[in-house]
C-alpha atoms as a PDB file:
ATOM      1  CA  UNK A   1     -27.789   9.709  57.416  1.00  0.00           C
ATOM      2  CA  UNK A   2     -30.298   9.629  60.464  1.00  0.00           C
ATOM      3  CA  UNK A   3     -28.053  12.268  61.897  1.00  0.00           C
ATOM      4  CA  UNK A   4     -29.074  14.924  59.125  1.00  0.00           C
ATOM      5  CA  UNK A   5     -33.334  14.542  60.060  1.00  0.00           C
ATOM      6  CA  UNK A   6     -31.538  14.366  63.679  1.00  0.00           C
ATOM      7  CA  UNK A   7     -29.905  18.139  63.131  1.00  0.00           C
ATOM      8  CA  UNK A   8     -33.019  19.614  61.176  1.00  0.00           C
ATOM      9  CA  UNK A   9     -35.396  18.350  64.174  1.00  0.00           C
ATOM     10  CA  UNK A  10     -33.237  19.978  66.172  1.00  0.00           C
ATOM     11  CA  UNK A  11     -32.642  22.954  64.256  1.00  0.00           C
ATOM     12  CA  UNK A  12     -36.653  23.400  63.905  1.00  0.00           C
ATOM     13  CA  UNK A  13     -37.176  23.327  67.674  1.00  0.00           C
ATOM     14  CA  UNK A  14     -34.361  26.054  68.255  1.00  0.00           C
ATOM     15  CA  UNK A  15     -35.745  28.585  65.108  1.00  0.00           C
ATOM     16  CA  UNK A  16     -39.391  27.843  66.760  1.00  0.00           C
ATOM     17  CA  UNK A  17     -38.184  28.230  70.311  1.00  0.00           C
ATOM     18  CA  UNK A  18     -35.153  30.682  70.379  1.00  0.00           C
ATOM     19  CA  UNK A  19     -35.679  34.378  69.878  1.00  0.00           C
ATOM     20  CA  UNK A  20     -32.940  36.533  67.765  1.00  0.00           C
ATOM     21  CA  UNK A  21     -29.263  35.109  67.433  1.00  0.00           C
ATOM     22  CA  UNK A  22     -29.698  32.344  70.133  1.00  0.00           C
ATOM     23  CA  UNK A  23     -31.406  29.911  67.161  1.00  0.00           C
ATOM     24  CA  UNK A  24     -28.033  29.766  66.280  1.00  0.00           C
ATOM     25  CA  UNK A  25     -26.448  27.651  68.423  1.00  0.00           C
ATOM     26  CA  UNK A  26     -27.893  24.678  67.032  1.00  0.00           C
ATOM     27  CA  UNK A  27     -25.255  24.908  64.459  1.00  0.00           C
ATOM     28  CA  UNK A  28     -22.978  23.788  67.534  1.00  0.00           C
ATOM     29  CA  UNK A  29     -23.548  20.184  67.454  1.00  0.00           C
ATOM     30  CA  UNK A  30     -22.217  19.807  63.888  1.00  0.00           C
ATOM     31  CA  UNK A  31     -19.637  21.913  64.629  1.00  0.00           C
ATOM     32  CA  UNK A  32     -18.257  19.815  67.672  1.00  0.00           C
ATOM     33  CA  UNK A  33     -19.474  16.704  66.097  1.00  0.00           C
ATOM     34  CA  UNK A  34     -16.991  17.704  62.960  1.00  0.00           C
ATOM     35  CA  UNK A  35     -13.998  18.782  65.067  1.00  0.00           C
ATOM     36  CA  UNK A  36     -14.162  15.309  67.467  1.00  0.00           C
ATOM     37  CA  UNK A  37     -14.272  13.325  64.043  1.00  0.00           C
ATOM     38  CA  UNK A  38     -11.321  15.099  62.194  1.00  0.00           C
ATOM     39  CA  UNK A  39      -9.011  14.662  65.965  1.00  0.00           C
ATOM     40  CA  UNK A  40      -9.915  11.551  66.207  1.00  0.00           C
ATOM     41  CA  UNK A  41      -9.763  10.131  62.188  1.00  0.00           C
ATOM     42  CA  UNK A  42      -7.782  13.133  60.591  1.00  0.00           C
ATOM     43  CA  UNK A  43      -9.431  15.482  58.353  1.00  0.00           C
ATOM     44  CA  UNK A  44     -11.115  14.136  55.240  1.00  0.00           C
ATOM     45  CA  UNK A  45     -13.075  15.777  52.076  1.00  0.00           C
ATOM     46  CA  UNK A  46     -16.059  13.734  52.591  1.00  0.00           C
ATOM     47  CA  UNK A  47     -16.174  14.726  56.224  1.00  0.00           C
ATOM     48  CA  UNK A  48     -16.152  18.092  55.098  1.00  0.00           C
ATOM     49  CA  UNK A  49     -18.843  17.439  52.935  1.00  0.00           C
ATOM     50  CA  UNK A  50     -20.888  16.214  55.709  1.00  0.00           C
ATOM     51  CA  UNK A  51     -20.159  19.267  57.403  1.00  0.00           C
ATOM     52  CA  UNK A  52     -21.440  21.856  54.754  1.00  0.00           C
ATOM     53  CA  UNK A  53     -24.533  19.523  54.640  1.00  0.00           C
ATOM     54  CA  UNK A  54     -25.541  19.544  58.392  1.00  0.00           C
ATOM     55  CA  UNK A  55     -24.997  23.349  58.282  1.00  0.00           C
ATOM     56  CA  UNK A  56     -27.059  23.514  55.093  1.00  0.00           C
ATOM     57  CA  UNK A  57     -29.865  21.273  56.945  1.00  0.00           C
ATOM     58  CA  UNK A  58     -29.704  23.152  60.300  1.00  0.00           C
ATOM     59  CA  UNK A  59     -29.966  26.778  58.533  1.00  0.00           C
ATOM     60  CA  UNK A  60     -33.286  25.779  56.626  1.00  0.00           C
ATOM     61  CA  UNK A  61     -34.486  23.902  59.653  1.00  0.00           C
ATOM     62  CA  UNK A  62     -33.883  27.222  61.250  1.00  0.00           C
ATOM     63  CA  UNK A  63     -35.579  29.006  58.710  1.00  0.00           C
ATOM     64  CA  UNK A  64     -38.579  26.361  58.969  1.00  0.00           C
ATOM     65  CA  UNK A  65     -39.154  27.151  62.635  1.00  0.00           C
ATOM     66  CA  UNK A  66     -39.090  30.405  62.362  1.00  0.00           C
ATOM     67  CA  UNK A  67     -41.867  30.777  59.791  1.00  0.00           C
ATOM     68  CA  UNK A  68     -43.374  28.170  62.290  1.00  0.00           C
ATOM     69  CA  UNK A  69     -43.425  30.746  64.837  1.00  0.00           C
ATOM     70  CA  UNK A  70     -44.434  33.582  62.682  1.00  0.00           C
ATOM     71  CA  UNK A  71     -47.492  31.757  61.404  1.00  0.00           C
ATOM     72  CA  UNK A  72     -48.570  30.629  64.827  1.00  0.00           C
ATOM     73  CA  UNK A  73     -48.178  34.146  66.307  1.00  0.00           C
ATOM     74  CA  UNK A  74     -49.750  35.770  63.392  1.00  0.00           C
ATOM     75  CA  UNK A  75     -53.039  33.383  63.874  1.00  0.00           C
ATOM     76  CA  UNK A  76     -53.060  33.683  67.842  1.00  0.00           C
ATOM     77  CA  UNK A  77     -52.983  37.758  67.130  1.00  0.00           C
ATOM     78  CA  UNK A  78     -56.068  37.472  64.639  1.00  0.00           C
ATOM     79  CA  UNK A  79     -57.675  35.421  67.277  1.00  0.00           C
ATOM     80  CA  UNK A  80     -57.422  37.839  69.939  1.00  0.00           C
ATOM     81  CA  UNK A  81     -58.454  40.559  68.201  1.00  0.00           C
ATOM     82  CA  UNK A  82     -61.837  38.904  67.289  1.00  0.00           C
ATOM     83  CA  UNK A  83     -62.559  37.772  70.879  1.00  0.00           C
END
């Protein structure tokens, strides 16, 4: 289950990072790592499940960095304006 902190980590650093749509592409990884599985074992419930769960994590990871952002540029504006 290390993979899950793995994608939200990730998923933090592209909502913090990546302006508009392009945050999005962290959902990629659990994507491809999905598809490789299911060719290589065959396509299983429980690998599904895994699936919904790593999109799940990487959406609110997503969500986390970009309040991230927001908070950090909202403080770095209030600071200018007072210097």
């Amino acid at each position: 289950m290390i993979v899950f902190i793995i994608f939200a980590v990730v998923a933090i650093t592209f909502g913090y990072a990546l302006a508009g749509w392009s945050a999005y592409l962290a959902l990629l990884p659990p994507i491809i790592l999905f598809l490789i599985g299911i060719f290589q074992a065959g396509f299983d419930g429980a690998a599904l499940l895994e699936l919904v769960i790593a999109i799940v994590v990487v959406l609110i990871g997503i969500a986390v960095g970009r309040l991230i952002a927001a908070r950090l540029d909202s403080d770095d504006s209030g600071e200018r304006a007072s210097a």
